[in-house]
Protein backbone atom coordinates (compact mmCIF):
# COMPACT_ATOMS: atom_id res chain seq x y z
CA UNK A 1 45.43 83.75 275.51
CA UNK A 2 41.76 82.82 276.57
CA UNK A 3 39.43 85.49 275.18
CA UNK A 4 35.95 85.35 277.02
CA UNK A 5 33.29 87.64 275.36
CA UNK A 6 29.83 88.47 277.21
CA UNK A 7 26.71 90.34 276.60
CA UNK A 8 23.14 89.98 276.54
CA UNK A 9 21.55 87.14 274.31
CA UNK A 10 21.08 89.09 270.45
CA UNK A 11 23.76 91.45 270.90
CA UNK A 12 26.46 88.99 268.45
CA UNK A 13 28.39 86.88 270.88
CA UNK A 14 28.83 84.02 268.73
CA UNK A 15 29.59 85.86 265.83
CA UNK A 16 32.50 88.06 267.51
CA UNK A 17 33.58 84.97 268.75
CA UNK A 18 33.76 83.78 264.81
CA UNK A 19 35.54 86.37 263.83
CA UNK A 20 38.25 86.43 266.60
CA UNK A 21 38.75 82.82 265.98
CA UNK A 22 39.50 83.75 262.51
CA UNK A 23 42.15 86.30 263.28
CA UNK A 24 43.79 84.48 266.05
CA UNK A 25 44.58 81.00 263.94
CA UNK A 26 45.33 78.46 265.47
CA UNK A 27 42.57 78.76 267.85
CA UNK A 28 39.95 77.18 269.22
CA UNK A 29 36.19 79.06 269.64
CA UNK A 30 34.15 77.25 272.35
CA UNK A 31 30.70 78.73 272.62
CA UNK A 32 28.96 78.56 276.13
CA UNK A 33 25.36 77.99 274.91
CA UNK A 34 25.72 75.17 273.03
CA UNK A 35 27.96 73.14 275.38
CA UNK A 36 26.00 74.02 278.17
CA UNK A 37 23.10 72.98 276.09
CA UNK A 38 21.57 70.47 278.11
CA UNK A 39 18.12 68.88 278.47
CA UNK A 40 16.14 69.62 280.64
CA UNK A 41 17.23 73.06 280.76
CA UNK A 42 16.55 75.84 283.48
CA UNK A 43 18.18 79.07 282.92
CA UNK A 44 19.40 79.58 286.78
CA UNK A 45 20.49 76.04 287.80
CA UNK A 46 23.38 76.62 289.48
CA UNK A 47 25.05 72.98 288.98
CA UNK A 48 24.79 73.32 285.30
CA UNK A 49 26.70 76.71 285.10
CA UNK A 50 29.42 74.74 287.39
CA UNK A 51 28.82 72.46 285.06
CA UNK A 52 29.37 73.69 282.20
CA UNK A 53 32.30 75.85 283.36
CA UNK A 54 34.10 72.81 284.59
CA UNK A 55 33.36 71.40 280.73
CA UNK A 56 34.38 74.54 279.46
CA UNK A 57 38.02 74.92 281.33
CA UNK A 58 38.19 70.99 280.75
CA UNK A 59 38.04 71.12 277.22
CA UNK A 60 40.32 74.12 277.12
CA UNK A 61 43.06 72.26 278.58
CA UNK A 62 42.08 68.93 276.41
CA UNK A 63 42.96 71.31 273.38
CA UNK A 64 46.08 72.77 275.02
CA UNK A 65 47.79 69.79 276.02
CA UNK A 66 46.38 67.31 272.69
CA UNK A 67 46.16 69.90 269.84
CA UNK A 68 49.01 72.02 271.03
CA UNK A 69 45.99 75.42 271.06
CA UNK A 70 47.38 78.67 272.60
CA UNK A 71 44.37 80.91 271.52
CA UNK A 72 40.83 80.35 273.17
CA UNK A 73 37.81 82.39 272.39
CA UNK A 74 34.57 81.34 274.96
CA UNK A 75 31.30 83.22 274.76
CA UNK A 76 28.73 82.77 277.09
CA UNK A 77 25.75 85.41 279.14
CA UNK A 78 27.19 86.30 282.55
CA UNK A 79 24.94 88.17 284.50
CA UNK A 80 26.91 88.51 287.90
CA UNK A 81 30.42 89.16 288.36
CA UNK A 82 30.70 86.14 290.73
CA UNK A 83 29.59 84.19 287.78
CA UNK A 84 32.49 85.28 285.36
CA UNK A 85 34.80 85.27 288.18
CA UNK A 86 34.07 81.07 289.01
CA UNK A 87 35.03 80.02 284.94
CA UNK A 88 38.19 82.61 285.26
CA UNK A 89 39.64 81.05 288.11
CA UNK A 90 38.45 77.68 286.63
CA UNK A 91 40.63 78.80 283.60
CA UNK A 92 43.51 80.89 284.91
CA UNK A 93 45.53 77.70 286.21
CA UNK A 94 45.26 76.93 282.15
CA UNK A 95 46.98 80.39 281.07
CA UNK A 96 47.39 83.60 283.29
CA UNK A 97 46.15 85.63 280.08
CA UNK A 98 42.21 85.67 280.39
CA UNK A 99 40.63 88.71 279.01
CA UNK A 100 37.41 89.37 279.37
CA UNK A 101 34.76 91.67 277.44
CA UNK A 102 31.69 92.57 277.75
CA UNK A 103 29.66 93.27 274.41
CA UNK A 104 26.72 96.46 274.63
CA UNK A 105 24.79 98.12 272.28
CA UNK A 106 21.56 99.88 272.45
CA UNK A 107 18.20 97.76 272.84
CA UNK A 108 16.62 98.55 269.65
CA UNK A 109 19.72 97.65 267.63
CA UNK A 110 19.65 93.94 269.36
CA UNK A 111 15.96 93.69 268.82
CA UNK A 112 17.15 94.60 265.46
CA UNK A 113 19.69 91.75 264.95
CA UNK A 114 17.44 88.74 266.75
CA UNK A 115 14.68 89.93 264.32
CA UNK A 116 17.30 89.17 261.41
CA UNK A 117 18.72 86.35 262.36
CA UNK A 118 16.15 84.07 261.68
CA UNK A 119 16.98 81.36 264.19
CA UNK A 120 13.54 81.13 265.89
CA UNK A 121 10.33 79.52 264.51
CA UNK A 122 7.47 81.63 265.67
CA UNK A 123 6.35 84.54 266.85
CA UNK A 124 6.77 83.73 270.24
CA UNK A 125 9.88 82.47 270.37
CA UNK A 126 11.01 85.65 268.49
CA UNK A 127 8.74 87.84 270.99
CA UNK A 128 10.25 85.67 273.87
CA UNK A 129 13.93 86.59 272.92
CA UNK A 130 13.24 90.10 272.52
CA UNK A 131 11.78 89.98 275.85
CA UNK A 132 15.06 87.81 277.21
CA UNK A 133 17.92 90.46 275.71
CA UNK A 134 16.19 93.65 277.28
CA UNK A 135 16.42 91.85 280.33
CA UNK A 136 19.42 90.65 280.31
CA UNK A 137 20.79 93.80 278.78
CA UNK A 138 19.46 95.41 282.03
CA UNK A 139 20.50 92.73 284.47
CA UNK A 140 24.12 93.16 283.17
CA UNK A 141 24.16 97.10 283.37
CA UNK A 142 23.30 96.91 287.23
CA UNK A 143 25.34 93.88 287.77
CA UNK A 144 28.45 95.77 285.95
CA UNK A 145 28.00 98.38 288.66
CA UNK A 146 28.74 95.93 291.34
CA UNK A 147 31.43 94.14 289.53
CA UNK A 148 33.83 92.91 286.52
CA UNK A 149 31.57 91.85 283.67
CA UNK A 150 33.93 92.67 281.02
CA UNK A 151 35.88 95.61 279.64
CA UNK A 152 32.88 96.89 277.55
CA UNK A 153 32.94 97.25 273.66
CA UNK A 154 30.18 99.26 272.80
CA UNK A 155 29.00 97.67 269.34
CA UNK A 156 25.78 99.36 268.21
CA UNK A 157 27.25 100.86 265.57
CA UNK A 158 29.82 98.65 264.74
CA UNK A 159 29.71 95.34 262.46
CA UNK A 160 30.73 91.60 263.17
CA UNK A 161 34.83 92.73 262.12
CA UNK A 162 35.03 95.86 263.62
CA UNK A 163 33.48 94.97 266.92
CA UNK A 164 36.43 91.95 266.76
CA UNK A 165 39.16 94.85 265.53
CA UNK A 166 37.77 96.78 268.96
CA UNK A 167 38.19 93.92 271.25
CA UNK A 168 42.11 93.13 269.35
CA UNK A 169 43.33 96.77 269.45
CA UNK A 170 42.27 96.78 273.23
CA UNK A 171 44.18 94.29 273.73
CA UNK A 172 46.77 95.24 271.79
CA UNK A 173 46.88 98.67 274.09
CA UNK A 174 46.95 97.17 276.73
CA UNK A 175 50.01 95.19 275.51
CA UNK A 176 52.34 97.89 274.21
């Protein structure tokens, strides 16, 4: 199974990702933004998101057919639907189970969690992503309209393990 997770930048991607890659041993968590990290970097270069899919469903079948991995978990920002839609058919040849969700919460509880998380060095990098996941939050509500972005897990209340429990009993519906 190749679990994709997306939401806007500061809304726990990676950390989701963690956490399913802890409950679905063996596994393999591949995280979109540092792969794709890549200098220099421009946030809407088309080649580099090909890019960087093609890397993604590469090393997804390097781990398959070498490591003998079943269980993928990607995470990555999709803002379009034709976006997510290029790395799932990219990754579908690799295993017909892709499942796809889309993390949400409310805007002042992701200002909340980039403010903790300490990563930036200044003011303006911190003001800079607080900026970035407001937009992005909004650019993937009105993208979500138009198409797939993800089943959506609404995490604002929820921690790092229960927002992976959500995404697993989903799935686990969806199974049984």
């Amino acid at each position: 199974m190749i679990l994709i997770i997306n939401g806007p930048l500061g809304i726990g991607k990676t950390s989701v990702a963690w956490a399913l890659n802890e409950r679905l041993q063996p596994s393999v968590m591949l995280d979109g933004d540092y792969i794709g990290a890549v200098a220099p970097f421009e946030i809407y270069d088309a080649a580099r998101v090909t890019y960087l899919y093609k890397t993604l469903a590469h090393l997804v079948g390097y781990h398959q057919r070498e490591g003998g991995y079943r269980n993928f978990v990607l995470n990555y920002v999709f803002e379009t639907a034709e976006s997510l839609a290029e790395l799932v058919a990219l990754l579908k040849p690799l295993d017909a189970e892709v499942r796809v969700f889309r993390l949400t919460c409310a805007v002042e509880e992701m200002e909340r969690r980039i403010s903790l998380r300490g990563r930036t060095s200044s003011e303006d990098e911190v003001a800079w992503e607080l900026a970035r996941c407001r937009e992005l939050a909004t650019i993937q509500d009105t993208a979500a309209q138009r198409g797939f972005l993800g089943i959506v897990v609404e995490s604002t209340t929820l921690d790092v393990e229960q927002t992976a429990d959500a995404i697993l009993q989903t799935i686990a519906r969806q199974q049984g």
